[in-house]
PDB file of N, CA and C in Angstrom:
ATOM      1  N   UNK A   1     117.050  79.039 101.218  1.00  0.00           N
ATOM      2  CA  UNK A   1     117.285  77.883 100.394  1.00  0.00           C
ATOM      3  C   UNK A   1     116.769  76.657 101.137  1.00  0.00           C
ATOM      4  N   UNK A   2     115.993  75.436 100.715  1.00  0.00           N
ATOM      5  CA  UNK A   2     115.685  74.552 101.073  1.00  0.00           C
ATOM      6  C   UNK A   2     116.371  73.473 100.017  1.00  0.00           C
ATOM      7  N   UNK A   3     116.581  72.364 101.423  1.00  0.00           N
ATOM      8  CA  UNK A   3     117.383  71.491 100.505  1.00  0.00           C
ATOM      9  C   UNK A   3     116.754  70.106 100.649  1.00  0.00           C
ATOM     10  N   UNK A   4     115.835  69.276 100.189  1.00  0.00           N
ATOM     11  CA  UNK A   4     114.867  67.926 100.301  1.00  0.00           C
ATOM     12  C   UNK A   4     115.973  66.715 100.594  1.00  0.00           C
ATOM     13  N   UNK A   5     115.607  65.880 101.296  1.00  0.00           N
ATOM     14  CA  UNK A   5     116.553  64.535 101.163  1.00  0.00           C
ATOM     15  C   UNK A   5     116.410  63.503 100.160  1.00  0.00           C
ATOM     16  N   UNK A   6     115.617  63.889  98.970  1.00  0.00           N
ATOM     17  CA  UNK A   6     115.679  62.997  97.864  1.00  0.00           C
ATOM     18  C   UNK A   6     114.907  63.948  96.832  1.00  0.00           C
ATOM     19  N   UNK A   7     115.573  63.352  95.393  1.00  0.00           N
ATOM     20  CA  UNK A   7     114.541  64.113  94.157  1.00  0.00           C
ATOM     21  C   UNK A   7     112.965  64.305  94.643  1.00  0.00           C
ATOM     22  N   UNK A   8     112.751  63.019  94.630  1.00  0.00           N
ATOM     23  CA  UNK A   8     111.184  62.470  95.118  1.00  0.00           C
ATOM     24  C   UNK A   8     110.814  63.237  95.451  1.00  0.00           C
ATOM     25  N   UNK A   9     111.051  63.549  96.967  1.00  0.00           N
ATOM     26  CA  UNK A   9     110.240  64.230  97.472  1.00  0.00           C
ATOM     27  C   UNK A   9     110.328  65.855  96.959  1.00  0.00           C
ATOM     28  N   UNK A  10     111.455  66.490  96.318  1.00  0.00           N
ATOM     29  CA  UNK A  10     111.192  67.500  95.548  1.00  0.00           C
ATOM     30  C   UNK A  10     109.936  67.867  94.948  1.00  0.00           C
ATOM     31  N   UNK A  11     110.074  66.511  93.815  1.00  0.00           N
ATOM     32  CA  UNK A  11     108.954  66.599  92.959  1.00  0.00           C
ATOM     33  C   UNK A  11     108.126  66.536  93.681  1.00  0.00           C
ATOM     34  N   UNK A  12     107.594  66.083  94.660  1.00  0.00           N
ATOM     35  CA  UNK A  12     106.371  66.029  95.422  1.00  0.00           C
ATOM     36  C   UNK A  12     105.913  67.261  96.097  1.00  0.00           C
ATOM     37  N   UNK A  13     107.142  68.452  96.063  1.00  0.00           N
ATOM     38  CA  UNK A  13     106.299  69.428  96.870  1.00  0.00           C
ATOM     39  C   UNK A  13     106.381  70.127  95.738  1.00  0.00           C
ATOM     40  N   UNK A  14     106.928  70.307  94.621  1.00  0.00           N
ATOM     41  CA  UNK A  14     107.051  70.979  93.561  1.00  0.00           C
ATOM     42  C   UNK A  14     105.437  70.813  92.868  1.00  0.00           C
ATOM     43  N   UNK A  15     105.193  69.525  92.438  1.00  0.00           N
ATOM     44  CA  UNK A  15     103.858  69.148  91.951  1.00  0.00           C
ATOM     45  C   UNK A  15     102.582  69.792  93.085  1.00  0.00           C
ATOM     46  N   UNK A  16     102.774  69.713  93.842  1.00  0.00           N
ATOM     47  CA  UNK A  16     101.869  70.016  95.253  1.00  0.00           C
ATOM     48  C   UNK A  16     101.834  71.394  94.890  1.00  0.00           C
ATOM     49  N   UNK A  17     102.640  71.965  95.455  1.00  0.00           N
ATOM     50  CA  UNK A  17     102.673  73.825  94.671  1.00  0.00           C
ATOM     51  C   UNK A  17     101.991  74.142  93.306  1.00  0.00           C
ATOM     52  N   UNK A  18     102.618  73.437  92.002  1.00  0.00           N
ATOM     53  CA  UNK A  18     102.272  73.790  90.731  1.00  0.00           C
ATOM     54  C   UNK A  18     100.300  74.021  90.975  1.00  0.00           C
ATOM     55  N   UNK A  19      99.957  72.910  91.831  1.00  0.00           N
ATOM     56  CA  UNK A  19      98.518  72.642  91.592  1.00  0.00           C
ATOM     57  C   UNK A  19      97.591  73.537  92.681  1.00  0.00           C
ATOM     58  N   UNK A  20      98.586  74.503  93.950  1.00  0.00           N
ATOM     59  CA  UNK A  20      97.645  75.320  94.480  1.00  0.00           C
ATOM     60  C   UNK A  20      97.435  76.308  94.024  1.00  0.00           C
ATOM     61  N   UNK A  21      96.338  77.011  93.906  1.00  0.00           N
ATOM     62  CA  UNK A  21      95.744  78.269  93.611  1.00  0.00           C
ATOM     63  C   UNK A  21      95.684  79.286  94.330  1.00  0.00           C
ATOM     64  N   UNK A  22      96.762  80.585  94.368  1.00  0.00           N
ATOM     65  CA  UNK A  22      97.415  80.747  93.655  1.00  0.00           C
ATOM     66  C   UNK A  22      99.124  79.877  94.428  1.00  0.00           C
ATOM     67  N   UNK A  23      99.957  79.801  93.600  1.00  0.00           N
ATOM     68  CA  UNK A  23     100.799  78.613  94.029  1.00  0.00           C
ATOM     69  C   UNK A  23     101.546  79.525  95.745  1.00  0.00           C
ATOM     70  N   UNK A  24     102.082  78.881  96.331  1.00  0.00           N
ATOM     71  CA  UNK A  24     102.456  79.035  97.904  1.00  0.00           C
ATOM     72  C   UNK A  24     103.712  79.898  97.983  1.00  0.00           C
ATOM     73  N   UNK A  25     104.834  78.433  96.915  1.00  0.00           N
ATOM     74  CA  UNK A  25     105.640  78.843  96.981  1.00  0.00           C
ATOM     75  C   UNK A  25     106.660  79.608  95.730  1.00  0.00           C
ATOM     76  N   UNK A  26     107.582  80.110  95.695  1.00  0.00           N
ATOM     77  CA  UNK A  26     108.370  80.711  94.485  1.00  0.00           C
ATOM     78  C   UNK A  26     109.566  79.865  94.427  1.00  0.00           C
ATOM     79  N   UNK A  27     109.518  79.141  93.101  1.00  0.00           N
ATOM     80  CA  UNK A  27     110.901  78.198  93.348  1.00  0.00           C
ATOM     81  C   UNK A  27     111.563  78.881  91.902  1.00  0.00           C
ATOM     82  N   UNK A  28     112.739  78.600  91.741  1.00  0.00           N
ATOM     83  CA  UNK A  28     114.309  79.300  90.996  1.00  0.00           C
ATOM     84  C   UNK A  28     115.154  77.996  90.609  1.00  0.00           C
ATOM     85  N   UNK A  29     115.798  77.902  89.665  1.00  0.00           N
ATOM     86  CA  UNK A  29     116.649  76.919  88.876  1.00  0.00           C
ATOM     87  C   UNK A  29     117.923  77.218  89.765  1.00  0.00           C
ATOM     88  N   UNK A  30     118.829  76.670  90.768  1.00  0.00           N
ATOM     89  CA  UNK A  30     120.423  77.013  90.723  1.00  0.00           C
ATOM     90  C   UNK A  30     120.696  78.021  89.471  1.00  0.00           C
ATOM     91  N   UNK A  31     121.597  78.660  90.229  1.00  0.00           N
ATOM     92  CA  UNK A  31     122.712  79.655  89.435  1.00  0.00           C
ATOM     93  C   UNK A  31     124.291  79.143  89.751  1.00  0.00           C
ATOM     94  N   UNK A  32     124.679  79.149  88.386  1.00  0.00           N
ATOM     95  CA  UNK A  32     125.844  79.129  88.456  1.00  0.00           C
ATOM     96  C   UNK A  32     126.659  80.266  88.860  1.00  0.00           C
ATOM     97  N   UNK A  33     128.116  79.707  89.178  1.00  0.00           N
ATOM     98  CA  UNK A  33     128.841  80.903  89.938  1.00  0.00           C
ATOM     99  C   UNK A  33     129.232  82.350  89.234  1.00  0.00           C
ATOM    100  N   UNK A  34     129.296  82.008  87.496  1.00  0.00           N
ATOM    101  CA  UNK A  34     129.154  83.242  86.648  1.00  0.00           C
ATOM    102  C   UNK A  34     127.743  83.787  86.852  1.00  0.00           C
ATOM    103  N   UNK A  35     126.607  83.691  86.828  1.00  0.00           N
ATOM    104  CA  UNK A  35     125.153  83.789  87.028  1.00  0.00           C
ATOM    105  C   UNK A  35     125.294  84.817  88.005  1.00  0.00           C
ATOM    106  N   UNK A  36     125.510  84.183  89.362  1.00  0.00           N
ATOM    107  CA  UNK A  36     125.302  85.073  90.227  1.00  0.00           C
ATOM    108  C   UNK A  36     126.061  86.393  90.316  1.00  0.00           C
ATOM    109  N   UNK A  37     127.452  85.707  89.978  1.00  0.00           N
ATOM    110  CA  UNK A  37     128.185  87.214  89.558  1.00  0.00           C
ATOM    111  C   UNK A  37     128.151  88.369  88.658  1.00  0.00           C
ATOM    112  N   UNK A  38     127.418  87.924  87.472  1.00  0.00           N
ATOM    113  CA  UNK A  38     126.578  88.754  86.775  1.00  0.00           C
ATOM    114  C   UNK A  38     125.781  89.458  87.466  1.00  0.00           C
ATOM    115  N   UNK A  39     125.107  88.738  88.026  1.00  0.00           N
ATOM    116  CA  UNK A  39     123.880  90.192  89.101  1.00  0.00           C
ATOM    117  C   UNK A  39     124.322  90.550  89.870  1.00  0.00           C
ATOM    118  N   UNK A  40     125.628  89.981  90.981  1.00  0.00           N
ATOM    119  CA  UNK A  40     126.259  91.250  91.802  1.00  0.00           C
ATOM    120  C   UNK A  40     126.613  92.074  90.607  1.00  0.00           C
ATOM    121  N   UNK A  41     127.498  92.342  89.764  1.00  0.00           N
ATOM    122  CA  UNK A  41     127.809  92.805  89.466  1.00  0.00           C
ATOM    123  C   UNK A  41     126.640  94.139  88.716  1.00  0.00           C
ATOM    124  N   UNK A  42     126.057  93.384  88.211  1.00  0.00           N
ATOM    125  CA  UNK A  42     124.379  94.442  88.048  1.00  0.00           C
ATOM    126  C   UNK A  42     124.026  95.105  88.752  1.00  0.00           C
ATOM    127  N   UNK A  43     124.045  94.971  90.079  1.00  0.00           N
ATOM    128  CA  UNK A  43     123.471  95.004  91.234  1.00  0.00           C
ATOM    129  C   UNK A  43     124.541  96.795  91.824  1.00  0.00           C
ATOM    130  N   UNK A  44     125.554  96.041  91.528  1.00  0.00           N
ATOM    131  CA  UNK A  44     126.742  97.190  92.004  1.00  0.00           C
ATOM    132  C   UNK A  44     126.634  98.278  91.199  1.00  0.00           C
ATOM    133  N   UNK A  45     126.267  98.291  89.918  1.00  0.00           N
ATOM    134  CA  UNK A  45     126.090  98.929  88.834  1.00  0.00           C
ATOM    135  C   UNK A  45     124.914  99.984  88.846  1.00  0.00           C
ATOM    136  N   UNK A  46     123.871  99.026  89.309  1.00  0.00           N
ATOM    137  CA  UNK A  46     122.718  99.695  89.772  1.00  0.00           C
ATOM    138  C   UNK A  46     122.851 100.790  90.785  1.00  0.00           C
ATOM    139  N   UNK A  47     123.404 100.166  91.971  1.00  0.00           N
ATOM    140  CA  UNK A  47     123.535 101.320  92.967  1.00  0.00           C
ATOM    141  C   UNK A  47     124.745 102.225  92.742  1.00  0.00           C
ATOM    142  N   UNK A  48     125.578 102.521  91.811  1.00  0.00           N
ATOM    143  CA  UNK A  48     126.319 103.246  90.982  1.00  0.00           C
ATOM    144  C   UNK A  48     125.494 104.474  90.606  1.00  0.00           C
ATOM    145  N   UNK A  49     124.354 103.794  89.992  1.00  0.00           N
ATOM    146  CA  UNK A  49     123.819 104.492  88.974  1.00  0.00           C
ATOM    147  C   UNK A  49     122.740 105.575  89.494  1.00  0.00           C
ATOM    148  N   UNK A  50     121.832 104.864  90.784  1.00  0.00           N
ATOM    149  CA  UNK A  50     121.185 105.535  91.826  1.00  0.00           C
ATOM    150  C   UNK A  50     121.870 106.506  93.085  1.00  0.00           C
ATOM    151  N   UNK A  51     123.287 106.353  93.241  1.00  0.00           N
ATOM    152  CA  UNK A  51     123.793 107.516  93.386  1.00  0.00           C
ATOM    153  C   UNK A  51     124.149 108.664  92.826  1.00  0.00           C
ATOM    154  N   UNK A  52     124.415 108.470  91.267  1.00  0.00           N
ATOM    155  CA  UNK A  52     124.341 109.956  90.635  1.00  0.00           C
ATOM    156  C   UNK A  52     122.888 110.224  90.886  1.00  0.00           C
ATOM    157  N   UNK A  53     121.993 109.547  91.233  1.00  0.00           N
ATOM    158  CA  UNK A  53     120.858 110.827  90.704  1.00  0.00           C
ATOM    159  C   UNK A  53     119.867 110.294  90.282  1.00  0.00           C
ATOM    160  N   UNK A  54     120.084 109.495  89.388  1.00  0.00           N
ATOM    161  CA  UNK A  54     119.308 108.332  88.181  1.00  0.00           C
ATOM    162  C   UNK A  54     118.525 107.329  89.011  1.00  0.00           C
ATOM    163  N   UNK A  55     117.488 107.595  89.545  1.00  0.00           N
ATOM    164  CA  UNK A  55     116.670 106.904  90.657  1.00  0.00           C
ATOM    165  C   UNK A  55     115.651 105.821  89.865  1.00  0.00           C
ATOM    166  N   UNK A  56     115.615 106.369  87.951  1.00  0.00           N
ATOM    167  CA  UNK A  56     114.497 105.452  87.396  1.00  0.00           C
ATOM    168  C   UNK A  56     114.945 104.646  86.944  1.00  0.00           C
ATOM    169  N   UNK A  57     115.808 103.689  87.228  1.00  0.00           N
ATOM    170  CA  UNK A  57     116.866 102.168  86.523  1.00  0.00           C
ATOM    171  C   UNK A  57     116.207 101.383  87.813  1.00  0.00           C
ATOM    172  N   UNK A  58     116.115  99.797  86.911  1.00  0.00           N
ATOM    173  CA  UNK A  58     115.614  98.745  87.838  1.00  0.00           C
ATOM    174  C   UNK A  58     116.499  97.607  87.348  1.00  0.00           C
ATOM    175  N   UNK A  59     116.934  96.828  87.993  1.00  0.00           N
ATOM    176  CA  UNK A  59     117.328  95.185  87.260  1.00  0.00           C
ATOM    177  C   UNK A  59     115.844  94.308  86.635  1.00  0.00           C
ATOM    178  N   UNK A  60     115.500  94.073  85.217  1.00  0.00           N
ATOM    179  CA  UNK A  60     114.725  93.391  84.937  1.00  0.00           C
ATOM    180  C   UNK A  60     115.018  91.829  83.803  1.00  0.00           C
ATOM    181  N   UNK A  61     114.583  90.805  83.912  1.00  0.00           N
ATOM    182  CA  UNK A  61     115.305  89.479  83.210  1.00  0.00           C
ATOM    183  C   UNK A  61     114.058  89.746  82.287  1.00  0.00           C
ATOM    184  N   UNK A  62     115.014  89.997  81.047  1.00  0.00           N
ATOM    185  CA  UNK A  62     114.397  89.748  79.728  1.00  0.00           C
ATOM    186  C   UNK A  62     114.911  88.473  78.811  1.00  0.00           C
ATOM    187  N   UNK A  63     113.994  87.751  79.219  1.00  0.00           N
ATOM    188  CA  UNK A  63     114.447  86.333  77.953  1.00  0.00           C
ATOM    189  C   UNK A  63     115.786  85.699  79.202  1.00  0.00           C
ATOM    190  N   UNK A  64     115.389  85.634  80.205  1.00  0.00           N
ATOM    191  CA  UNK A  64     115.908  84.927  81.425  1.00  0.00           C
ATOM    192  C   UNK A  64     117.358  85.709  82.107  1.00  0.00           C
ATOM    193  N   UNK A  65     117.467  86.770  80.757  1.00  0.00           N
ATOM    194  CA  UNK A  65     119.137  87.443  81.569  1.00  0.00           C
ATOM    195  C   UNK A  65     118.582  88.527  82.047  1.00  0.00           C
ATOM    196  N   UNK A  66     119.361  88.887  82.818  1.00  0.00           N
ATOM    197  CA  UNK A  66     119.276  90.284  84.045  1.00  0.00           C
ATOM    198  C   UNK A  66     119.672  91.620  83.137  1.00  0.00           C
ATOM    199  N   UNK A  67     118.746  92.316  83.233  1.00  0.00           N
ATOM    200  CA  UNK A  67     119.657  93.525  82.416  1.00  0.00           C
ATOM    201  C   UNK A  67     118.935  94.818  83.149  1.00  0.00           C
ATOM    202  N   UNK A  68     119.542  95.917  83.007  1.00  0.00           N
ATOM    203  CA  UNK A  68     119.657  97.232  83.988  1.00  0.00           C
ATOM    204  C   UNK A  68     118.759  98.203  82.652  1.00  0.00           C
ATOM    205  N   UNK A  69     117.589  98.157  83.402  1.00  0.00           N
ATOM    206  CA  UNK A  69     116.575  99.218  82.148  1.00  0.00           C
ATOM    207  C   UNK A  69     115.446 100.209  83.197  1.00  0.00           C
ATOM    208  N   UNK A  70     115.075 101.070  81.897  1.00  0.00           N
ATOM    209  CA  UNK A  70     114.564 102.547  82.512  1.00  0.00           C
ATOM    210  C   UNK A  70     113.758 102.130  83.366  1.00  0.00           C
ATOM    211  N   UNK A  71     112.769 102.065  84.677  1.00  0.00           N
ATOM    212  CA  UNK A  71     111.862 101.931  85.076  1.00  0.00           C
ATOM    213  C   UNK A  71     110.651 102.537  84.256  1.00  0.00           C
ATOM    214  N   UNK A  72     109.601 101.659  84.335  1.00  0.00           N
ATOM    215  CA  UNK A  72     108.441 102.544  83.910  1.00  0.00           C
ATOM    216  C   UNK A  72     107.678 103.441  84.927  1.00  0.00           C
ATOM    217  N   UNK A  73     106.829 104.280  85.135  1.00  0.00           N
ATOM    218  CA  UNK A  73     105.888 104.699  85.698  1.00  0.00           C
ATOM    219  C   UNK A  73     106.476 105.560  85.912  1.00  0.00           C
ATOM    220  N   UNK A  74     106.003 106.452  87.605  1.00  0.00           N
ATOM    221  CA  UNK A  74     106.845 107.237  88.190  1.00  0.00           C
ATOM    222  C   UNK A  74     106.908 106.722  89.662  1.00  0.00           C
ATOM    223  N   UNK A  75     107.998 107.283  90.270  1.00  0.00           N
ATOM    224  CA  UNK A  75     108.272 107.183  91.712  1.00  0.00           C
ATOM    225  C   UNK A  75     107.244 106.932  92.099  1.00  0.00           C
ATOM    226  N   UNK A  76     107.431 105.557  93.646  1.00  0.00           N
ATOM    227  CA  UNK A  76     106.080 105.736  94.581  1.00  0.00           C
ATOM    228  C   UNK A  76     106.328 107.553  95.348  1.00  0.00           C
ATOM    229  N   UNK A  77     107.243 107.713  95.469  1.00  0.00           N
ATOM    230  CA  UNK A  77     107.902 108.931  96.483  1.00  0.00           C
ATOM    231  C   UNK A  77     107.010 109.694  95.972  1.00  0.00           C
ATOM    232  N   UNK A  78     106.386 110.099  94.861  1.00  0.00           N
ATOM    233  CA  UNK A  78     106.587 111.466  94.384  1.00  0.00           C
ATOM    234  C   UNK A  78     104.776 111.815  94.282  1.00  0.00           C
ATOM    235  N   UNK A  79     104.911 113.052  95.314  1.00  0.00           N
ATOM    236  CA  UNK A  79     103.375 113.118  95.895  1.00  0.00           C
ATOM    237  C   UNK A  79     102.327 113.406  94.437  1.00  0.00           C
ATOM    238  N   UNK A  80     101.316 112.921  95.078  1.00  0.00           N
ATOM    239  CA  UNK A  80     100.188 113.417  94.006  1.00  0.00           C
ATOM    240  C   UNK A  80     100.065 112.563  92.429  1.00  0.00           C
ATOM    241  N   UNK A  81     100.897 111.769  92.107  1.00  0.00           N
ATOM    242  CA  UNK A  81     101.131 110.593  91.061  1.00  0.00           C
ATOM    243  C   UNK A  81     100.672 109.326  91.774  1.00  0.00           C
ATOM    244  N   UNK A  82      99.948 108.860  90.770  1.00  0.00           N
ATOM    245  CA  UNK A  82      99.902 107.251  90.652  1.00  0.00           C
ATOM    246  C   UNK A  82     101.278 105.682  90.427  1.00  0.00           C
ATOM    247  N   UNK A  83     101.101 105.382  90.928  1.00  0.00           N
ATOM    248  CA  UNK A  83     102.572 104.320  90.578  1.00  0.00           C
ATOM    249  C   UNK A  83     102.663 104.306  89.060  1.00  0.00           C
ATOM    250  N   UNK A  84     101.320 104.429  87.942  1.00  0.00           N
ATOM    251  CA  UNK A  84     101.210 104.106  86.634  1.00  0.00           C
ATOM    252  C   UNK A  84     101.700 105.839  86.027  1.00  0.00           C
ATOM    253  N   UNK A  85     101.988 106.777  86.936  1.00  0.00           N
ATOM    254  CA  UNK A  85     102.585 108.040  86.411  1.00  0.00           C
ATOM    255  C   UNK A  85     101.218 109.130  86.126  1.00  0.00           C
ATOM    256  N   UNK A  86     100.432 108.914  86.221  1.00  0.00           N
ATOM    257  CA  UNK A  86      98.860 109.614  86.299  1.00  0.00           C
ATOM    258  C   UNK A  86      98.547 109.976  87.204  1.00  0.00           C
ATOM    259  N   UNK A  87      98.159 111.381  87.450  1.00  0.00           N
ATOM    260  CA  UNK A  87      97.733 112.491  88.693  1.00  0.00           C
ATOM    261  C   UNK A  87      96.646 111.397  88.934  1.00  0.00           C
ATOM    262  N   UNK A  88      96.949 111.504  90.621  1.00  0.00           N
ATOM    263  CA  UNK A  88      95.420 111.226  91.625  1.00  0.00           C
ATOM    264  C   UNK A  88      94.538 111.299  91.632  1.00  0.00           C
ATOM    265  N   UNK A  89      93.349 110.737  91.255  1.00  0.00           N
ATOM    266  CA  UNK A  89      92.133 111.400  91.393  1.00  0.00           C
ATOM    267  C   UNK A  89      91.491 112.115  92.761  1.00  0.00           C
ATOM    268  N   UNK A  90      91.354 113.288  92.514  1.00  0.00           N
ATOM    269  CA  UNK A  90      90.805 114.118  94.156  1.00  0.00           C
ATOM    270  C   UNK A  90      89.334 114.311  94.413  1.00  0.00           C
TER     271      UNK A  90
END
């Protein structure tokens, strides 16, 4: 977390970023204290869910909320597949 000693200069590194190619940094809106507890709580859910077994669930924000959905592709783990789920070319 970085914290600026005035708006100003926010905007000033914010604008500075928007305009490098490709931008530097990754900046995030505050979360409120329900917010964040929503994604622990996702989060806990998740690794719930990857201990039975169920290794293809990811946390993904659709329309800005966090929600627990199938992964696409297949495993990096899993020999001889592509990340996109398509045999290797040999």
């Amino acid at each position: 977390m970085v914290v600026f000693d005035s708006p100003a200069t926010a905007t000033n590194v914010l604008v500075a970023n928007r305009s490098s190619q490709p931008p530097v940094l990754s900046a995030a809106s505050d979360r409120t204290h329900a917010q964040r507890d929503y994604l622990r709580s996702l989060r806990e859910e998740l690794r719930r869910i990857n201990e039975e077994g169920k290794t293809n669930h990811t946390i993904k924000y659709i329309g800005g909320v966090p929600s627990i959905v199938p992964s696409t592709g297949v495993s990096r783990d899993v020999p001889g597949f592509s990340k996109n789920g398509g045999p290797l070319p040999r």
